[in-house]
N, C-alpha and C. Protein backbone atom coordinates (compact mmCIF):
# COMPACT_ATOMS: atom_id res chain seq x y z
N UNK A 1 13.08 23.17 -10.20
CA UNK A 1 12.48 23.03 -8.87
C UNK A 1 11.37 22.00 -8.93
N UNK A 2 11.54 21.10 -7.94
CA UNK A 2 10.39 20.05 -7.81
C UNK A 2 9.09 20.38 -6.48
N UNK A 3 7.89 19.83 -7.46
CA UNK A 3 6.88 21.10 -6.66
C UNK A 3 6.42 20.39 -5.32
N UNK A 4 6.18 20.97 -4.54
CA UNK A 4 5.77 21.04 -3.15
C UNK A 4 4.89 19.68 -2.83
N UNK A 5 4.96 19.02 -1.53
CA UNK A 5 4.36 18.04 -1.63
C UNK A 5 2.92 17.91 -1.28
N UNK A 6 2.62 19.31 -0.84
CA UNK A 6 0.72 19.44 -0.62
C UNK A 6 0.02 19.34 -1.87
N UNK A 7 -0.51 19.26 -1.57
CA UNK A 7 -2.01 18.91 -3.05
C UNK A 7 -2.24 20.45 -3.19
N UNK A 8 -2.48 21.18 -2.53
CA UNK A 8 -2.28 22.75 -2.59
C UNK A 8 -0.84 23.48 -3.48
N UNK A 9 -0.52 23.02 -2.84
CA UNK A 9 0.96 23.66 -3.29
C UNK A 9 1.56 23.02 -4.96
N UNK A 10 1.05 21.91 -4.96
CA UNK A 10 0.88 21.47 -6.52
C UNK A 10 0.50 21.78 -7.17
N UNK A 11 -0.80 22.23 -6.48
CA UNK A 11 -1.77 23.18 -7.87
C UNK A 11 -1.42 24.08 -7.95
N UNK A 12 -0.77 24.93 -7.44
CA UNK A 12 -0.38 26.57 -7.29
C UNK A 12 0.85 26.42 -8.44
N UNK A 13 1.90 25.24 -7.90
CA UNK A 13 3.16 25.03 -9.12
C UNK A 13 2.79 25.03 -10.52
N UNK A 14 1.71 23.79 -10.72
CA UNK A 14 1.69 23.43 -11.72
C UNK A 14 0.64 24.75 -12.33
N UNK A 15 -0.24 25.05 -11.92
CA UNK A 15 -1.08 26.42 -12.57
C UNK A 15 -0.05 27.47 -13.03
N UNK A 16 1.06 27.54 -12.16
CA UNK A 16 1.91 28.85 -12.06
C UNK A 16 2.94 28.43 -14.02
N UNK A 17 3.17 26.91 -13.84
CA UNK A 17 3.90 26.37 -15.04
C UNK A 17 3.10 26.89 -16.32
N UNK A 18 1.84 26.48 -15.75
CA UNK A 18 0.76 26.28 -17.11
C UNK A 18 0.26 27.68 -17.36
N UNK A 19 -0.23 28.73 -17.00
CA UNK A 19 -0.43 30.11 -17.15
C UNK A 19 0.59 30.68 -17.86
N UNK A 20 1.88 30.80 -17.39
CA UNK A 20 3.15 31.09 -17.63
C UNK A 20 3.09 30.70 -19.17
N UNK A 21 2.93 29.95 -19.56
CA UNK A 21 3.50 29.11 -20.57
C UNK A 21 2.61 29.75 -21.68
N UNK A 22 1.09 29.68 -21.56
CA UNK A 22 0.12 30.41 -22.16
C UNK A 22 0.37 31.41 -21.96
N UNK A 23 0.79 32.36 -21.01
CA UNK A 23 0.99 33.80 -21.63
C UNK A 23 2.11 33.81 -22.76
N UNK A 24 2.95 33.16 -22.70
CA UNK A 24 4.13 33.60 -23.36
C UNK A 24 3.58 33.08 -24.73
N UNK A 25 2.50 32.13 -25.04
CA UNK A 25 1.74 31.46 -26.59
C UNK A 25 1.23 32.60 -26.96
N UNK A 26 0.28 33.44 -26.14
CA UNK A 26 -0.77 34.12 -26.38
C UNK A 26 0.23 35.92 -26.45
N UNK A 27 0.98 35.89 -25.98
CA UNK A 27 1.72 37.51 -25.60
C UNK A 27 2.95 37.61 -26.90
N UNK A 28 3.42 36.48 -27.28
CA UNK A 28 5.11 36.48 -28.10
C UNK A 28 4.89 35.60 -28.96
N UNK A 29 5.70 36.27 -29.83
CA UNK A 29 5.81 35.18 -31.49
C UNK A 29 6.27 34.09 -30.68
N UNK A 30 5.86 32.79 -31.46
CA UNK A 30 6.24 31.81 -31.25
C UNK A 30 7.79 31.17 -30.83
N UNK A 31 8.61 32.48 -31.96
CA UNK A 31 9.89 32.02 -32.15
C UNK A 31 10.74 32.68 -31.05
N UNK A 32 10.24 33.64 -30.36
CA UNK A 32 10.62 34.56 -29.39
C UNK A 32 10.78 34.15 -28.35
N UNK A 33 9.45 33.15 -27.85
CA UNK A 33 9.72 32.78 -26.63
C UNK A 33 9.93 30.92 -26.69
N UNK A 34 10.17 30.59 -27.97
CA UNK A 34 9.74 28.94 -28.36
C UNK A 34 10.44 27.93 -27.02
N UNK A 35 11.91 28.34 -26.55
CA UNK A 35 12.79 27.47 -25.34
C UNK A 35 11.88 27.42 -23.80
N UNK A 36 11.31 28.92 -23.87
CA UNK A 36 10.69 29.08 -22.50
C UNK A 36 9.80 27.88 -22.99
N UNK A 37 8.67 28.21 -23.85
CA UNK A 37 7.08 27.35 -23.93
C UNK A 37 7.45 25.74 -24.08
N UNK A 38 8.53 25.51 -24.59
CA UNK A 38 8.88 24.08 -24.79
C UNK A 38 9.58 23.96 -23.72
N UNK A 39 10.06 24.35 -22.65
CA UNK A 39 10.45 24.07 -21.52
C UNK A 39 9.38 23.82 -20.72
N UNK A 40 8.71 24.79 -20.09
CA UNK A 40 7.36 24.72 -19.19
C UNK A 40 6.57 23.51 -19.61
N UNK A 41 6.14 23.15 -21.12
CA UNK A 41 5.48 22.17 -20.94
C UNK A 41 5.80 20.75 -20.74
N UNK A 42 7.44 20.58 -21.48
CA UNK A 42 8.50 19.44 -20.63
C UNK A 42 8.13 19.56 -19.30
N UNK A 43 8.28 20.33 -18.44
CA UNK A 43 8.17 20.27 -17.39
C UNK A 43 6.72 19.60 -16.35
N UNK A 44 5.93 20.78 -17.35
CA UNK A 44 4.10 19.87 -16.74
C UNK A 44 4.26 18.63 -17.17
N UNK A 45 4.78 18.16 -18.13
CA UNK A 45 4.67 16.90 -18.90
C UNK A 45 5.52 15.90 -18.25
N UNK A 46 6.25 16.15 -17.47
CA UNK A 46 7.36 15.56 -16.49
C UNK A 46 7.25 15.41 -15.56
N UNK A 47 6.06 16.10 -15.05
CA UNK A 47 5.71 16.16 -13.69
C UNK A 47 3.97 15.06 -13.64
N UNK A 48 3.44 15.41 -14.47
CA UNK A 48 2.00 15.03 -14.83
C UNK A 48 2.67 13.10 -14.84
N UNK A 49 3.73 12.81 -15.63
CA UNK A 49 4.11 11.65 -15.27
C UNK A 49 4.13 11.33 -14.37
N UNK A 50 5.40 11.77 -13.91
CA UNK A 50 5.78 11.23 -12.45
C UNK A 50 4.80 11.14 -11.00
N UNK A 51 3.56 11.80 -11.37
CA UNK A 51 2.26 12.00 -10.28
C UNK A 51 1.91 10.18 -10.88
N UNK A 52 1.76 9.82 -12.27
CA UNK A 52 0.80 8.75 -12.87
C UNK A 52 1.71 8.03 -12.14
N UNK A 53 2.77 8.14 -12.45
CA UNK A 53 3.45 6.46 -12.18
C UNK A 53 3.03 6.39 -10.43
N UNK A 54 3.53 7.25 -9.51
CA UNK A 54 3.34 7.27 -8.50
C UNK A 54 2.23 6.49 -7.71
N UNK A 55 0.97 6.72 -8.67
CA UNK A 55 -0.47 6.21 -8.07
C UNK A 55 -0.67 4.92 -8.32
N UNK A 56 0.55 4.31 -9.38
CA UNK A 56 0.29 3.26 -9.59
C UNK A 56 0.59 2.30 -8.36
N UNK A 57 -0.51 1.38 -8.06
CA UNK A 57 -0.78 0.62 -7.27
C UNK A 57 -0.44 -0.69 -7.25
N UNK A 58 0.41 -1.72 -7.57
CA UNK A 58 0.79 -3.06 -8.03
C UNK A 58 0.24 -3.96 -6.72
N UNK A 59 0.33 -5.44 -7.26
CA UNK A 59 0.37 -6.04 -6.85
C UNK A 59 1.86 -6.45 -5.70
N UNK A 60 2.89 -6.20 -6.55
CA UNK A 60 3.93 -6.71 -5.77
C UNK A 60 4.33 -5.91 -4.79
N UNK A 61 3.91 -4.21 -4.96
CA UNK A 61 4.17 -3.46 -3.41
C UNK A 61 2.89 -3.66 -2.41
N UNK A 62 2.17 -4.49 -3.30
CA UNK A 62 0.87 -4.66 -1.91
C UNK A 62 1.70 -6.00 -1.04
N UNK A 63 2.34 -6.91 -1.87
CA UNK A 63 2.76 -8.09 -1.19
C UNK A 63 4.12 -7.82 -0.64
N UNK A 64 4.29 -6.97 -0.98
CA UNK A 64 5.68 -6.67 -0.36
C UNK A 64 5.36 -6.27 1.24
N UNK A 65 4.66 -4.95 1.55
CA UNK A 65 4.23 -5.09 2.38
C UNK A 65 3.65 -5.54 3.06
N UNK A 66 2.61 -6.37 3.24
CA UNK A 66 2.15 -7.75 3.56
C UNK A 66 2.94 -8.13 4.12
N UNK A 67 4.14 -8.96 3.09
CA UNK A 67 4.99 -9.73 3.83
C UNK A 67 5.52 -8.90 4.76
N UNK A 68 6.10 -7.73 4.83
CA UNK A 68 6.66 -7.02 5.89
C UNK A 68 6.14 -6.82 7.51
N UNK A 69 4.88 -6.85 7.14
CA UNK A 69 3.85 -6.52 8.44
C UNK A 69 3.12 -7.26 8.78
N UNK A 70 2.68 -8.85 8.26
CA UNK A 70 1.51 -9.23 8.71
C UNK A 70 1.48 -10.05 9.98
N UNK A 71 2.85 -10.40 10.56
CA UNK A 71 2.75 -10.17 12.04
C UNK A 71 2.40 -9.55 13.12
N UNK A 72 2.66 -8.31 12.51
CA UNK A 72 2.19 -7.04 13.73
C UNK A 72 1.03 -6.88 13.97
N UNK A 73 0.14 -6.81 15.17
CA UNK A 73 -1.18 -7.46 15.86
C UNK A 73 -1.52 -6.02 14.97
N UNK A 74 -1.35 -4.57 14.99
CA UNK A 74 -1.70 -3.83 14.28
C UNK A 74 -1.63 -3.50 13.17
N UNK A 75 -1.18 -4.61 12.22
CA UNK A 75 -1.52 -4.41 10.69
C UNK A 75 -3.03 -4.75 10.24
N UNK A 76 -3.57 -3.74 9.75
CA UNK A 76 -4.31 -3.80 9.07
C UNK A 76 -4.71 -3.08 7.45
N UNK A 77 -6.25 -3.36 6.99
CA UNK A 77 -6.31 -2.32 5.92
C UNK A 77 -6.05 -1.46 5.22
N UNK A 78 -6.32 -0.50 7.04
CA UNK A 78 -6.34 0.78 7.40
C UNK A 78 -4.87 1.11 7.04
N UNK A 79 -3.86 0.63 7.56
CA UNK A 79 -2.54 0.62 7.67
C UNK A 79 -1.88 0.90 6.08
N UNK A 80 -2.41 0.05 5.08
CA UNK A 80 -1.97 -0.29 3.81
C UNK A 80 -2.66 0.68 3.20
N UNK A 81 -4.28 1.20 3.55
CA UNK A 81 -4.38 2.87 3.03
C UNK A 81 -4.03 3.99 2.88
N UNK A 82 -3.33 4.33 4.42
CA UNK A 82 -2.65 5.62 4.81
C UNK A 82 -1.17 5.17 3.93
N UNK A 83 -0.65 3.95 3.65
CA UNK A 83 1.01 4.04 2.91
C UNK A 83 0.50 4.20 1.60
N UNK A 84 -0.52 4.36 0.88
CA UNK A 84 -0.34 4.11 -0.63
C UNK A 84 -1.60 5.87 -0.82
N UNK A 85 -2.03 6.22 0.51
CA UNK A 85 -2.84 7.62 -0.06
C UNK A 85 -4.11 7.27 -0.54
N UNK A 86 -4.78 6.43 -0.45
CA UNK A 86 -6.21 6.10 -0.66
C UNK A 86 -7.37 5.45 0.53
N UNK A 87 -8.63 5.94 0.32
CA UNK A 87 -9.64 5.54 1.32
C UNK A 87 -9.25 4.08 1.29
N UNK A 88 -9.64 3.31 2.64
CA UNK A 88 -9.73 1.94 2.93
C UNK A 88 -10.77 1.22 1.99
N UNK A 89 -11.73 1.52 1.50
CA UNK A 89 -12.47 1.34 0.84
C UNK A 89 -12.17 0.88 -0.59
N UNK A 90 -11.44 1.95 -0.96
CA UNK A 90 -10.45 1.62 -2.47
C UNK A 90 -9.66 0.74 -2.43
N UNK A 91 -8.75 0.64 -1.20
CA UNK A 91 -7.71 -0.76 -0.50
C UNK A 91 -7.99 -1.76 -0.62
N UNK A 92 -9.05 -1.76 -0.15
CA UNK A 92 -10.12 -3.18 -0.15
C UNK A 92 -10.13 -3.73 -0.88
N UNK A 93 -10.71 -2.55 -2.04
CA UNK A 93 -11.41 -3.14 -4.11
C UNK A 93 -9.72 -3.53 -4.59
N UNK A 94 -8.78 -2.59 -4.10
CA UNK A 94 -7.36 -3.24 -5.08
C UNK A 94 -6.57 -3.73 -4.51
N UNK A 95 -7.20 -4.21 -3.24
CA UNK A 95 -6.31 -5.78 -2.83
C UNK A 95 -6.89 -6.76 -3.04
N UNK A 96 -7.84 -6.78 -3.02
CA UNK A 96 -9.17 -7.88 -3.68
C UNK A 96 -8.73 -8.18 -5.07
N UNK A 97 -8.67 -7.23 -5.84
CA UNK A 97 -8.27 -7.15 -7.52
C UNK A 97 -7.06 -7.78 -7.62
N UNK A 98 -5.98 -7.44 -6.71
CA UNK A 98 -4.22 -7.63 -7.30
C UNK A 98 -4.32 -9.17 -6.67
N UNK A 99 -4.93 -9.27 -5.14
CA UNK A 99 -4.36 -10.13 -4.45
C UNK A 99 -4.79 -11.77 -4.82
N UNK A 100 -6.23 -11.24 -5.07
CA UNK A 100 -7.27 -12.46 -5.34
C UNK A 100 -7.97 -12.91 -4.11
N UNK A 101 -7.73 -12.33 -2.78
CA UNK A 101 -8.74 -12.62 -2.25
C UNK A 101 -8.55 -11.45 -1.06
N UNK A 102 -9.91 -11.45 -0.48
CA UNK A 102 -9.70 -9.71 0.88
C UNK A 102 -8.94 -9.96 1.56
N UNK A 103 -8.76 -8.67 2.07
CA UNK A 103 -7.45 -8.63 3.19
C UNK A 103 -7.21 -9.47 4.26
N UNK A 104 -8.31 -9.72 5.03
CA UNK A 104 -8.57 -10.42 6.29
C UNK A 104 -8.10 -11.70 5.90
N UNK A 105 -8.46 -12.47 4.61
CA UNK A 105 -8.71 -14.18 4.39
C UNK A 105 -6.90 -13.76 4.16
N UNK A 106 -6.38 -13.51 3.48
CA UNK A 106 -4.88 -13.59 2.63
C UNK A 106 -4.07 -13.34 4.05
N UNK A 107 -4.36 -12.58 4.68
CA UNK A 107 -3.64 -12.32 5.87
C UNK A 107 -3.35 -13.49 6.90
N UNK A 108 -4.64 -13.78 7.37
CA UNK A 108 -4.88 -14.88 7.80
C UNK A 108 -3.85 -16.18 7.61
N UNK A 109 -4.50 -16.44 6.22
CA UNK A 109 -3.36 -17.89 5.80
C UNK A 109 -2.12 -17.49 5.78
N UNK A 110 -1.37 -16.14 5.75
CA UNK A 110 -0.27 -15.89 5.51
C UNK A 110 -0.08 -16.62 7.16
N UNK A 111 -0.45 -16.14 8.24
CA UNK A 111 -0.30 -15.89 9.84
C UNK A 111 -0.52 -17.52 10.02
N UNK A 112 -1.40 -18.60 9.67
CA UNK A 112 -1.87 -20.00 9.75
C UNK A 112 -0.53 -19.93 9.34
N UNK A 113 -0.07 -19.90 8.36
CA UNK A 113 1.36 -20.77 7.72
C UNK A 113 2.36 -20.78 8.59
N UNK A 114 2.80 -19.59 9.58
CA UNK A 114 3.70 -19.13 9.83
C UNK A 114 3.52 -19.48 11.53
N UNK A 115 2.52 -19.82 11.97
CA UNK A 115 2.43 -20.29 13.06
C UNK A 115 2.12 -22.13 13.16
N UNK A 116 2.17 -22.73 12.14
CA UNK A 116 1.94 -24.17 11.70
C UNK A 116 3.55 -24.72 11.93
N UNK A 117 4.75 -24.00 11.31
CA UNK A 117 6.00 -24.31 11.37
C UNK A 117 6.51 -24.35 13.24
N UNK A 118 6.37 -23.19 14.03
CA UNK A 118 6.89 -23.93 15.44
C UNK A 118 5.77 -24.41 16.14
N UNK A 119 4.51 -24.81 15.70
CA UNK A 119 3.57 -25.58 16.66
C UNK A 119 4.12 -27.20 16.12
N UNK A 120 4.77 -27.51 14.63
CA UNK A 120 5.03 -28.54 14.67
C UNK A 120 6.67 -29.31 15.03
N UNK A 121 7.61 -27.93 15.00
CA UNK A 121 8.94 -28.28 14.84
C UNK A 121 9.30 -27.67 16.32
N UNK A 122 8.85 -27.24 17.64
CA UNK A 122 9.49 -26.25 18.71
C UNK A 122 7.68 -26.81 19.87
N UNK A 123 8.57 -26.47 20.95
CA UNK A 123 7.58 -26.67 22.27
C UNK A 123 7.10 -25.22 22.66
N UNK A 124 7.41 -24.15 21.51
CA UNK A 124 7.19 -23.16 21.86
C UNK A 124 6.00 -22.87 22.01
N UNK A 125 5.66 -21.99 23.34
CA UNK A 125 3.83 -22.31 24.05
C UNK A 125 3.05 -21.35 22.96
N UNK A 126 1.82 -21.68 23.19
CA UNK A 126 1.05 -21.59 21.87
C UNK A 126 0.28 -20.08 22.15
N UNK A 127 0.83 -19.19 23.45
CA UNK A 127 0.52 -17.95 23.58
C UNK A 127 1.80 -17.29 23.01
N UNK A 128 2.66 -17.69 22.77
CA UNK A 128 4.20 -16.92 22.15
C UNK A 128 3.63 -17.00 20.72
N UNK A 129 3.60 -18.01 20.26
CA UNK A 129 3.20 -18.48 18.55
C UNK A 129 2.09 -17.65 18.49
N UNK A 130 0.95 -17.11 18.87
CA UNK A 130 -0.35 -16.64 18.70
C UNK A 130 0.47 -14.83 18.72
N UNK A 131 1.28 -14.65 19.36
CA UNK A 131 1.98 -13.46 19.60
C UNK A 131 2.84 -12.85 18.67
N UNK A 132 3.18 -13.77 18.09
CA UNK A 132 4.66 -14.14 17.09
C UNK A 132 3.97 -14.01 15.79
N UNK A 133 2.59 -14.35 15.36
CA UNK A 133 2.11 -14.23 14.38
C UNK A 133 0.67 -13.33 13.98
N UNK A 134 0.89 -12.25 15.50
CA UNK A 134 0.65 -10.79 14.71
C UNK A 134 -1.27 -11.12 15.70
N UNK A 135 -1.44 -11.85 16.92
CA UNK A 135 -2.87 -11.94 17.32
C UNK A 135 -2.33 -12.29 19.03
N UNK A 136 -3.08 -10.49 19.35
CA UNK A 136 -2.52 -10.42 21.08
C UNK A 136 -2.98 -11.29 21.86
N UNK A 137 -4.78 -11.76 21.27
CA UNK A 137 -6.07 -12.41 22.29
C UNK A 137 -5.36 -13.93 21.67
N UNK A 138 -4.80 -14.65 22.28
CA UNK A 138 -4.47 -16.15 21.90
C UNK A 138 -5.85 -16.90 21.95
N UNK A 139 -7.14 -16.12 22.83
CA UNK A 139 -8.32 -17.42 22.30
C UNK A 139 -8.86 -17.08 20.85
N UNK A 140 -8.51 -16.28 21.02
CA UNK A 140 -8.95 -15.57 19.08
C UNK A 140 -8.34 -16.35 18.31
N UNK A 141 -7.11 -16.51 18.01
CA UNK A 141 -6.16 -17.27 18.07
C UNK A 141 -6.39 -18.53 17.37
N UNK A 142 -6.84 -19.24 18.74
CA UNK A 142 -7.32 -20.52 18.91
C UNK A 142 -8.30 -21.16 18.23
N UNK A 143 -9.30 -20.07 18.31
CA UNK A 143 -10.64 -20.30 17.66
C UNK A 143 -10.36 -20.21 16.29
N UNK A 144 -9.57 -18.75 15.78
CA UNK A 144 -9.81 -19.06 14.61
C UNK A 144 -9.18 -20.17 13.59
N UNK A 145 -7.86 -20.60 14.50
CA UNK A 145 -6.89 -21.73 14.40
C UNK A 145 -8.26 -23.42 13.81
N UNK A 146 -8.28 -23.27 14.76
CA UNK A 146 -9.92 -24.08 14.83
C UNK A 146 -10.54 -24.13 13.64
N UNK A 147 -11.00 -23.25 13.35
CA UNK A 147 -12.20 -22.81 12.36
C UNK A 147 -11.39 -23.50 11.09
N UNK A 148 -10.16 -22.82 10.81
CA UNK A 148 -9.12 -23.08 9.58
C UNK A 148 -8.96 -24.64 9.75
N UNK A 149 -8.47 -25.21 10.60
CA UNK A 149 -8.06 -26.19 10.38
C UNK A 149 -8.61 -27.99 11.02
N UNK A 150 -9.70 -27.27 11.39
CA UNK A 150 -10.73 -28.37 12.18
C UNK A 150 -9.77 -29.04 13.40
N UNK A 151 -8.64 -28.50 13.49
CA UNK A 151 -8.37 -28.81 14.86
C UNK A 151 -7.47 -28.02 16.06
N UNK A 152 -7.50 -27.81 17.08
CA UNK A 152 -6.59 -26.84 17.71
C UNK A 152 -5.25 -26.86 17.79
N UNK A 153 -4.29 -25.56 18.23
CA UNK A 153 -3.46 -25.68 17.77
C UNK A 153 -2.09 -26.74 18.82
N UNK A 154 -2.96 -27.24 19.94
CA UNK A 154 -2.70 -27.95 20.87
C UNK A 154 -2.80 -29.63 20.00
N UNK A 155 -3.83 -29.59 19.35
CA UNK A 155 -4.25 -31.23 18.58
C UNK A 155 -3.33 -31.00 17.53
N UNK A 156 -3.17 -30.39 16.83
CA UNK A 156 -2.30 -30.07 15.69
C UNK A 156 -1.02 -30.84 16.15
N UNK A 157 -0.15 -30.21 17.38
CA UNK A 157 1.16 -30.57 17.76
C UNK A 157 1.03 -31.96 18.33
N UNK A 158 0.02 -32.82 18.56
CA UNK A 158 0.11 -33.61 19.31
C UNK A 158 0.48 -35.03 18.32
């Protein structure tokens, strides 16, 4: 049986594994109960893994997602905290760490790149493109278009 997915209900499994296991050390010759006690602790020991690997945090499922979402006007931080189970705060420090730079800047240039291709190749209006690359307020948009690239995204196409 694979244990429950509450943080409660884990501890109850895994205590229930680990007690178990010590009574049968502490209550029976060794040789009496040796399959049970070497079972139970395979088991914590199988499970205690599979929690480690789990938490592991990579780089390439941070960019994976990224790439998946960074269009959507509501991707954020926040977003990439609640999928991986950690405060935004921690998100921050290990996207900073994996990514090489914070969320906001990496995002950003991802969204500049991706709105640079039909402002230069399509007449497509520059409130669709501002839309298309994940920013509802197109003067936001604009400005920050601006800021990045010392020119708008109107001078850009011209």
């Amino acid at each position: 049986m694979y244990p429950p997915a509450t943080l409660l209900d884990k501890y109850l499994y895994y205590s229930e594994l680990y007690f178990e296991a010590l009574y049968f050390c502490r209550s029976f010759p060794y040789r009496e109960k040796k399959a049970e006690i070497q079972s139970h602790i395979g088991q914590l020991l199988g499970l205690f893994e599979s929690e480690a690997k789990n938490q592991i945090i990579n780089a390439a499922q941070i960019g994976q997602l990224v790439e998946e979402n960074f269009t959507s006007a509501d991707f954020s931080i926040s977003y990439l905290a609640d999928i991986f189970h950690v405060s935004i705060a921690y998100m921050s420090y290990l996207f900073k760490k994996e990514m090489g730079e914070n969320f906001s800047d990496y995002v950003w240039a991802l969204r500049l790149k991706k709105a640079k291709e039909p402002l230069l190749t399509t007449d497509m209006p520059i409130d669709d493109i501002s839309l298309a690359v994940g920013y509802v307020n197109t003067s936001s948009f604009r400005r920050k278009f601006k800021q990045a690239t010392g020119m708008t995204p109107s001078q850009l196409r011209s």
